[in-house]
C-alpha atoms as a PDB file:
ATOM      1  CA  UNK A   1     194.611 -59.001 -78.077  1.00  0.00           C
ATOM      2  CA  UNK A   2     196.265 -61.940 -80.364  1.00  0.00           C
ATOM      3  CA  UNK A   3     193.621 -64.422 -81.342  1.00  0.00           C
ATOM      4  CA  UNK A   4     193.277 -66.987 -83.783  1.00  0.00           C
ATOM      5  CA  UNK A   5     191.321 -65.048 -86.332  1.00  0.00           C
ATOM      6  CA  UNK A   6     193.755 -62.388 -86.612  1.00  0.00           C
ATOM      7  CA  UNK A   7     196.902 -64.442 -86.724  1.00  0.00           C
ATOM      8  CA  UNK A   8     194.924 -66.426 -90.041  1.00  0.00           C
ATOM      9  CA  UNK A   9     194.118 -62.906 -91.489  1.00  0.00           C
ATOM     10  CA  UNK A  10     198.031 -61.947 -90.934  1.00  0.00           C
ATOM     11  CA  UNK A  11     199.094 -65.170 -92.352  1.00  0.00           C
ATOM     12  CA  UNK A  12     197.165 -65.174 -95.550  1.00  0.00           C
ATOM     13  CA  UNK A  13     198.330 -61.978 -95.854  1.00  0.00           C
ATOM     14  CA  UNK A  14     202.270 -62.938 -96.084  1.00  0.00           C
ATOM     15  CA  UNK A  15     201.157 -65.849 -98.106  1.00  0.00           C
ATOM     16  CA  UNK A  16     199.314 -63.179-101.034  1.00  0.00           C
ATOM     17  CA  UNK A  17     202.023 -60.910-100.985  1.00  0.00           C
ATOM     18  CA  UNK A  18     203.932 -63.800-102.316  1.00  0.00           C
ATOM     19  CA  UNK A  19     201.376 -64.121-105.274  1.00  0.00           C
ATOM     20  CA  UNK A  20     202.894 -62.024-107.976  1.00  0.00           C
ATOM     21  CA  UNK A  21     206.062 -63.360-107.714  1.00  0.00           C
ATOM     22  CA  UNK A  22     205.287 -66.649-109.764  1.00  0.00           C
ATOM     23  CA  UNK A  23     204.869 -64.041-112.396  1.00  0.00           C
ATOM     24  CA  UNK A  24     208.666 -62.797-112.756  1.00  0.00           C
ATOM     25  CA  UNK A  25     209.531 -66.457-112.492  1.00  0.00           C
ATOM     26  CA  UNK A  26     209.844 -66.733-116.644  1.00  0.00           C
ATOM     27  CA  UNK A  27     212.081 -63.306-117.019  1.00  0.00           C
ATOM     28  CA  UNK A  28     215.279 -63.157-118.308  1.00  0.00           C
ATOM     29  CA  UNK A  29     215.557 -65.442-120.593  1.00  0.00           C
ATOM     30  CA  UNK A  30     213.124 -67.390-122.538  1.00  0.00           C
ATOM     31  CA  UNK A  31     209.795 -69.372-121.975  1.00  0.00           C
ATOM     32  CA  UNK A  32     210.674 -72.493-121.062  1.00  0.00           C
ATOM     33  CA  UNK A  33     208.235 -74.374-118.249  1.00  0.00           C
ATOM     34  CA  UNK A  34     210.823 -76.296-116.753  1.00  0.00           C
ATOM     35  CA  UNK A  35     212.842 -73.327-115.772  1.00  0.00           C
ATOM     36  CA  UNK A  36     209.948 -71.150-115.128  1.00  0.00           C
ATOM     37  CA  UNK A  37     209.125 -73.433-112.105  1.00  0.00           C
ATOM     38  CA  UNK A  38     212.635 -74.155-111.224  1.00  0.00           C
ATOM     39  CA  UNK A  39     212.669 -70.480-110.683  1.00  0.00           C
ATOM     40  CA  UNK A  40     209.596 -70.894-108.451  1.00  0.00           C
ATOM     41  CA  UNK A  41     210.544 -73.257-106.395  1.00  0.00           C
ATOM     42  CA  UNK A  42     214.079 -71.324-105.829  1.00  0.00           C
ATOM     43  CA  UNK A  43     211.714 -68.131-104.624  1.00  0.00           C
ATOM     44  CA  UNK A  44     209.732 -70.624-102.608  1.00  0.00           C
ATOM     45  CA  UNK A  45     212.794 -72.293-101.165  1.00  0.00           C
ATOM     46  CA  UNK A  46     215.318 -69.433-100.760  1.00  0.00           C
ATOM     47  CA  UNK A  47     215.777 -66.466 -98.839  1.00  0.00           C
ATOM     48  CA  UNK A  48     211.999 -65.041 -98.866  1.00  0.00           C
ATOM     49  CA  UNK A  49     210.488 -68.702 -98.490  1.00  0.00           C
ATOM     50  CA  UNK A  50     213.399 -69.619 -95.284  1.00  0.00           C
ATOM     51  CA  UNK A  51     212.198 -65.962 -93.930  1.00  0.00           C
ATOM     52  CA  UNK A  52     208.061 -66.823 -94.154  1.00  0.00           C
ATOM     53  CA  UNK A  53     208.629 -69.904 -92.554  1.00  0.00           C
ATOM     54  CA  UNK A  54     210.878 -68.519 -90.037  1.00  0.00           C
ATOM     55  CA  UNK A  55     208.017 -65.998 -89.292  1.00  0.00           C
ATOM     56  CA  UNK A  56     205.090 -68.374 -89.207  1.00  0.00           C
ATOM     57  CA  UNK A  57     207.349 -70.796 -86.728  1.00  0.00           C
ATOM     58  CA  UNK A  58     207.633 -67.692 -84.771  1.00  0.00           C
ATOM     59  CA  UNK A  59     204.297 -66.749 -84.867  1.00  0.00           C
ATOM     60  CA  UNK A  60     202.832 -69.988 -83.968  1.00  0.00           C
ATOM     61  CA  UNK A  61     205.896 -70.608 -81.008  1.00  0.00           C
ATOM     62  CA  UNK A  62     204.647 -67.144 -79.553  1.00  0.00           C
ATOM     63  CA  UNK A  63     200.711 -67.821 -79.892  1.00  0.00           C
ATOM     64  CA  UNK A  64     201.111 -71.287 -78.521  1.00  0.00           C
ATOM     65  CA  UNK A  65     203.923 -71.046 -75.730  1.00  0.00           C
ATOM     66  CA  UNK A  66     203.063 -67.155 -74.459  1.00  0.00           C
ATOM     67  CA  UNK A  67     199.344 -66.302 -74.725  1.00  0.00           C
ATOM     68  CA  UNK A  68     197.664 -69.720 -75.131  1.00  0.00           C
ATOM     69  CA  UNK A  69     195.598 -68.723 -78.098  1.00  0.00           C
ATOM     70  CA  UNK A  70     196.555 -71.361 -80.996  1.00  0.00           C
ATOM     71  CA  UNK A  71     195.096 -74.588 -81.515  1.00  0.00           C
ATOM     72  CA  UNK A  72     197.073 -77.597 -81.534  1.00  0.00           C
ATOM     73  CA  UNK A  73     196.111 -78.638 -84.904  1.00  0.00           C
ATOM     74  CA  UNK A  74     196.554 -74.984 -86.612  1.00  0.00           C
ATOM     75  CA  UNK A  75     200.272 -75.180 -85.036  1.00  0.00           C
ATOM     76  CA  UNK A  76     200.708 -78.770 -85.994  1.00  0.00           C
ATOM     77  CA  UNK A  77     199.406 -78.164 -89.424  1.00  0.00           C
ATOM     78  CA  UNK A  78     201.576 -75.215 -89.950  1.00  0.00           C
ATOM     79  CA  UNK A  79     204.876 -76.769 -88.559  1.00  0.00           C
ATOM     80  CA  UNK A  80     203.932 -79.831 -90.795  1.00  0.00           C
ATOM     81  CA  UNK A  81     203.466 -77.474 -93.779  1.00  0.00           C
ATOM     82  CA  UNK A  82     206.947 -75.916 -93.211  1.00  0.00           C
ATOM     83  CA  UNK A  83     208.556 -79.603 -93.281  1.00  0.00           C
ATOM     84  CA  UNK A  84     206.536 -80.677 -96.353  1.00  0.00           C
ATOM     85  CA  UNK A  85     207.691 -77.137 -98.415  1.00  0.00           C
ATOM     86  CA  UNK A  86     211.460 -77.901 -97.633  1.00  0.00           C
ATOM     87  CA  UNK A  87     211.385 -81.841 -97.434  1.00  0.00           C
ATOM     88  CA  UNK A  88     209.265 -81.909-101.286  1.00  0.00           C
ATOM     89  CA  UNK A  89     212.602 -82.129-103.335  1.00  0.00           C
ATOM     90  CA  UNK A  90     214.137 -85.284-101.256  1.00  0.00           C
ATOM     91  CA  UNK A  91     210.276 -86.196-101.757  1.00  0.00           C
ATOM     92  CA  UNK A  92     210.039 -86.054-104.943  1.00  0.00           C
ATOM     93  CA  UNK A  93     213.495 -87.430-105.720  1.00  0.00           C
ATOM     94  CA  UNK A  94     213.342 -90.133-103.815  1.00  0.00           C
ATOM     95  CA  UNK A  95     209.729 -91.154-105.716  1.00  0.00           C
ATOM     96  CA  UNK A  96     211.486 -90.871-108.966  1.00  0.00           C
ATOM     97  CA  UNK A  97     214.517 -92.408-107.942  1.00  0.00           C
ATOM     98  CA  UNK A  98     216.666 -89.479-109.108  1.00  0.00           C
ATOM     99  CA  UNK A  99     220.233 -88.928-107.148  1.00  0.00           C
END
């Protein structure tokens, strides 16, 4: 049976297997901090990032709609979270008035 508790232990279970990742971010090619967290944010916005958030939409679409066993604000918070993560560049260009 799908409940709430095990759909927060499956989540922050995708969400550490992401964790060592950050690590690789500075390889190939020197230590620069700038790049280092480009690099991040490319892992966090690309193909594994569009694929977690795909999966968490998913998740919450199918806990919500089917069996009824999602809050509103753990779906709201998590569909929120998903247009924060891919909305932060326009953010955070639009702050510093860059392009």
């Amino acid at each position: 049976m799908y409940t709430l508790k095990k759909f927060k232990s499956l989540s922050t279970g995708l969400v550490s297997s992401l964790l060592p990742f950050p690590a690789f971010a500075f390889g190939g090619g020197g230590n620069d901090i700038s790049q280092g967290l480009k690099n991040v944010m490319d892992l966090i916005t690309g193909d594994i990032g569009t694929t977690l958030c795909t999966l968490a939409i998913i998740g919450v679409g199918f806990l919500w709609l089917k069996l009824g066993k999602i809050e509103k604000e753990v779906a709201l918070s998590v569909i929120l979270g998903v247009g924060v993560v891919y909305s932060a560049t326009y953010i955070a260009q639009t702050v510093l008035g860059v392009g």
